[in-house]
N, C-alpha and C. Protein backbone atom coordinates (compact mmCIF):
# COMPACT_ATOMS: atom_id res chain seq x y z
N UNK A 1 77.53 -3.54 -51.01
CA UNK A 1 78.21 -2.38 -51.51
C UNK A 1 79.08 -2.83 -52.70
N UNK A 2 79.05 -2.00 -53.87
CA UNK A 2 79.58 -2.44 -54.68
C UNK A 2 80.54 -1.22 -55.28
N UNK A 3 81.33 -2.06 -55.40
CA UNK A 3 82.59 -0.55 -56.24
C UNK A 3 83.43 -1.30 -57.63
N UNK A 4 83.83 0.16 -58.24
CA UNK A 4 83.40 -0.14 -59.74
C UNK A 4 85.14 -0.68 -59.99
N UNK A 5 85.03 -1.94 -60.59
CA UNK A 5 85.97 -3.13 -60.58
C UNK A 5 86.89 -2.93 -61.98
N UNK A 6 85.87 -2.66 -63.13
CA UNK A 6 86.16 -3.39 -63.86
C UNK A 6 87.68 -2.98 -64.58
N UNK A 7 88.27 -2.16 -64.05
CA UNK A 7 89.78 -1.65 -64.77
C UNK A 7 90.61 -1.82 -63.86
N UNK A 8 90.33 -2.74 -62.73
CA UNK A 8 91.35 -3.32 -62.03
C UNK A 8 91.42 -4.57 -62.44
N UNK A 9 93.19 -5.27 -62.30
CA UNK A 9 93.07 -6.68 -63.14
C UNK A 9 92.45 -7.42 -62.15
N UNK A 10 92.48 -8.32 -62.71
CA UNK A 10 91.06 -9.20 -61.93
C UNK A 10 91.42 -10.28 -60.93
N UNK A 11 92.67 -10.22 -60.75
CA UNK A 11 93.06 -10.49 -59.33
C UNK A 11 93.80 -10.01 -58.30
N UNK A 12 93.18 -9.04 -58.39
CA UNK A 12 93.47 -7.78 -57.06
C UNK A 12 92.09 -7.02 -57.02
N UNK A 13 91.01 -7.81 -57.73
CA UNK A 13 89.58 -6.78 -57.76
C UNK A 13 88.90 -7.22 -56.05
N UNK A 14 88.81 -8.12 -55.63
CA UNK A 14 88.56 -8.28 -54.02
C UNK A 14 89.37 -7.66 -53.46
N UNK A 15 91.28 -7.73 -53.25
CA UNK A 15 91.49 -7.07 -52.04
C UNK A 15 91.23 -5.43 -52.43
N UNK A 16 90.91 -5.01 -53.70
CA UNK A 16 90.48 -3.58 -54.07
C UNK A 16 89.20 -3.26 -53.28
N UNK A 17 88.39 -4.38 -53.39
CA UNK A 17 86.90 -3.75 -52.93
C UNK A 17 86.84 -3.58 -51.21
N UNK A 18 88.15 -4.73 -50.91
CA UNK A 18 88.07 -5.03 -49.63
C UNK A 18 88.63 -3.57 -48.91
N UNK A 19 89.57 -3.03 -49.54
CA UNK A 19 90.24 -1.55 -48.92
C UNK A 19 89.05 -0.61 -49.24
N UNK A 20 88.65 -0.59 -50.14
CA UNK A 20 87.60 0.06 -50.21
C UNK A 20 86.40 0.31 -49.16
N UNK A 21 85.90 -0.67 -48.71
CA UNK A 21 85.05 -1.21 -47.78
C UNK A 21 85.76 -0.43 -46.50
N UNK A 22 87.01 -1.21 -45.78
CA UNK A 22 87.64 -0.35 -44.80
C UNK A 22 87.59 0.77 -44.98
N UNK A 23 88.29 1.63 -46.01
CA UNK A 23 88.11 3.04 -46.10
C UNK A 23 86.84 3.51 -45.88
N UNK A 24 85.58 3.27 -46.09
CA UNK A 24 84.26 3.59 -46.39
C UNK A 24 83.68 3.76 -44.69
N UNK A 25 84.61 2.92 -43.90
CA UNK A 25 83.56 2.09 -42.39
C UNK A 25 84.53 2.99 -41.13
N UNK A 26 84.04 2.94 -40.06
CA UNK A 26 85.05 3.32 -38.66
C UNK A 26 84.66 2.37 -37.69
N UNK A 27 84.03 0.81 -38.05
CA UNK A 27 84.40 -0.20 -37.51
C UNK A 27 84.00 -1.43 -38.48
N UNK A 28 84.94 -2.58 -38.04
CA UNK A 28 84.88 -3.60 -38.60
C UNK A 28 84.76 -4.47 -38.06
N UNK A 29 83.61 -5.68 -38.30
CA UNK A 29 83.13 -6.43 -37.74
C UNK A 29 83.29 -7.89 -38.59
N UNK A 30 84.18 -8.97 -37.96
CA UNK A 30 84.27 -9.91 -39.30
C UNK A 30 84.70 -11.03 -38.17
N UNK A 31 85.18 -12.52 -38.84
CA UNK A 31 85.18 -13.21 -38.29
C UNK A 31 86.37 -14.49 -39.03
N UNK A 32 87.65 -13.86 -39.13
CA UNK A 32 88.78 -13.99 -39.45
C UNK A 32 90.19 -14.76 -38.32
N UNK A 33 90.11 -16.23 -38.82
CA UNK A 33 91.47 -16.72 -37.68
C UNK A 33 92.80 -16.03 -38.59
N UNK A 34 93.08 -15.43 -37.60
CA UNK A 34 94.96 -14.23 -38.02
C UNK A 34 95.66 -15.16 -37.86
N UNK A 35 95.61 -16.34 -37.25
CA UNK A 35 96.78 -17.19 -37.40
C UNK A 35 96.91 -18.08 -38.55
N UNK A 36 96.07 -17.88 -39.47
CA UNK A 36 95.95 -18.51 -40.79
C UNK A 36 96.91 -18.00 -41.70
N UNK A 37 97.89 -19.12 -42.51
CA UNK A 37 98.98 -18.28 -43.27
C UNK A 37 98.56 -17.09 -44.16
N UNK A 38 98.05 -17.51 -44.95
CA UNK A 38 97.40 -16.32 -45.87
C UNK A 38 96.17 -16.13 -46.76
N UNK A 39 95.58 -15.18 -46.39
CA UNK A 39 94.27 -14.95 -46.57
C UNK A 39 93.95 -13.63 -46.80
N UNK A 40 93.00 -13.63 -47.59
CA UNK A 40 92.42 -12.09 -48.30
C UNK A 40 92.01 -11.25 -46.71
N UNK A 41 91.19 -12.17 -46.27
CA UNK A 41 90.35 -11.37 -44.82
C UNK A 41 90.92 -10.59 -43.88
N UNK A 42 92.60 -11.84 -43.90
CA UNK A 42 93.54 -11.18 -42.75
C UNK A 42 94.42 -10.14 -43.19
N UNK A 43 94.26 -9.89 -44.45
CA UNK A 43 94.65 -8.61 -45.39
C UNK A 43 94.11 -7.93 -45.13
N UNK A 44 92.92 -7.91 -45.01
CA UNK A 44 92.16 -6.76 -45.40
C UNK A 44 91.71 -6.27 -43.70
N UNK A 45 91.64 -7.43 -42.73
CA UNK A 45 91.93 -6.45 -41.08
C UNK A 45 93.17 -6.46 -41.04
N UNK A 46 94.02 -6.80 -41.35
CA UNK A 46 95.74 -5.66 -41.19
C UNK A 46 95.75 -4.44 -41.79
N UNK A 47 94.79 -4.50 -42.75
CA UNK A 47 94.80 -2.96 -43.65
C UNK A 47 93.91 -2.35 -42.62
N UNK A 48 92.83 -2.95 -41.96
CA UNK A 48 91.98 -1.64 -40.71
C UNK A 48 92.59 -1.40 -39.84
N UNK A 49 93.57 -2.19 -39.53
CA UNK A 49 94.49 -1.84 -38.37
C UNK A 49 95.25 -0.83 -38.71
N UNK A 50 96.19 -1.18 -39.43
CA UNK A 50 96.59 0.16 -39.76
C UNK A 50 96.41 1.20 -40.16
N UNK A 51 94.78 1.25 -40.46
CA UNK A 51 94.41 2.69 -40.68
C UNK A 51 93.48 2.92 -39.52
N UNK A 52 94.03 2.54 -38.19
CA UNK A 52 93.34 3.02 -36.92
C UNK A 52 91.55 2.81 -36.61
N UNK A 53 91.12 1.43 -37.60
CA UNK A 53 89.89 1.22 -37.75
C UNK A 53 89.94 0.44 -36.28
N UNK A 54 88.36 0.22 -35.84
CA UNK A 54 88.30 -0.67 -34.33
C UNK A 54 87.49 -1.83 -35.08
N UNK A 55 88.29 -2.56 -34.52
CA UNK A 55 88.33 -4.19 -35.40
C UNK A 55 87.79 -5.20 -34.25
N UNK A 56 86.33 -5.87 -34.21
CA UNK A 56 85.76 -6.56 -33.66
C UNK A 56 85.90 -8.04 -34.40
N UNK A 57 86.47 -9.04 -33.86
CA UNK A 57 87.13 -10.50 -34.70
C UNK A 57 85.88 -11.39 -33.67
N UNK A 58 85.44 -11.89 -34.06
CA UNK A 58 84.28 -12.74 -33.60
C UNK A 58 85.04 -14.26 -33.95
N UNK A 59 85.80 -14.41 -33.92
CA UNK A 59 86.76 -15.80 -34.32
C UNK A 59 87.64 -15.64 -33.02
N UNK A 60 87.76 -14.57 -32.53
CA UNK A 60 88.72 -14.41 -31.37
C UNK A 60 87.74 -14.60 -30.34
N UNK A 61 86.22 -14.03 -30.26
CA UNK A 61 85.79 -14.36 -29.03
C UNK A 61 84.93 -15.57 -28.84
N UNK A 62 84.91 -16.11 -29.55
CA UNK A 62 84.32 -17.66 -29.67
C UNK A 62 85.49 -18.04 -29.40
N UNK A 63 86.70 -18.08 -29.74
CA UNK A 63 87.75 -18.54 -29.36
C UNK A 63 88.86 -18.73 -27.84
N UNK A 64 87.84 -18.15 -27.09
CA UNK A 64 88.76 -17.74 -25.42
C UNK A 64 88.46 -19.06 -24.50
């Protein structure tokens, strides 16, 4: 999926596409450690969380 970038500055054009993507979906399926200081991924499932998306972390269940 591609969304149109090019008049965003060009380092905020991923976490742009990445909200994008959330907005677009009503689940998310990814494979993101949250205990990592900082990262685009864990941005972008804090942004599904808070927009009431159901967030499947495949890093969490390999992880039990």
């Amino acid at each position: 999926m591609f969304y149109d970038v090019e008049d965003i500055y060009y380092k905020n054009r991923i976490t742009y596409s990445n909200k994008k993507m959330v907005d677009n979906c009503d689940l998310v399926i990814c494979y993101v450690d949250m205990k990592s200081y900082k990262s685009g991924a864990k941005t972008a499932v804090n942004y599904a969380l808070k927009q009431n998306k159901k967030v499947i972390n495949l890093y969490e269940e390999n992880n039990k």
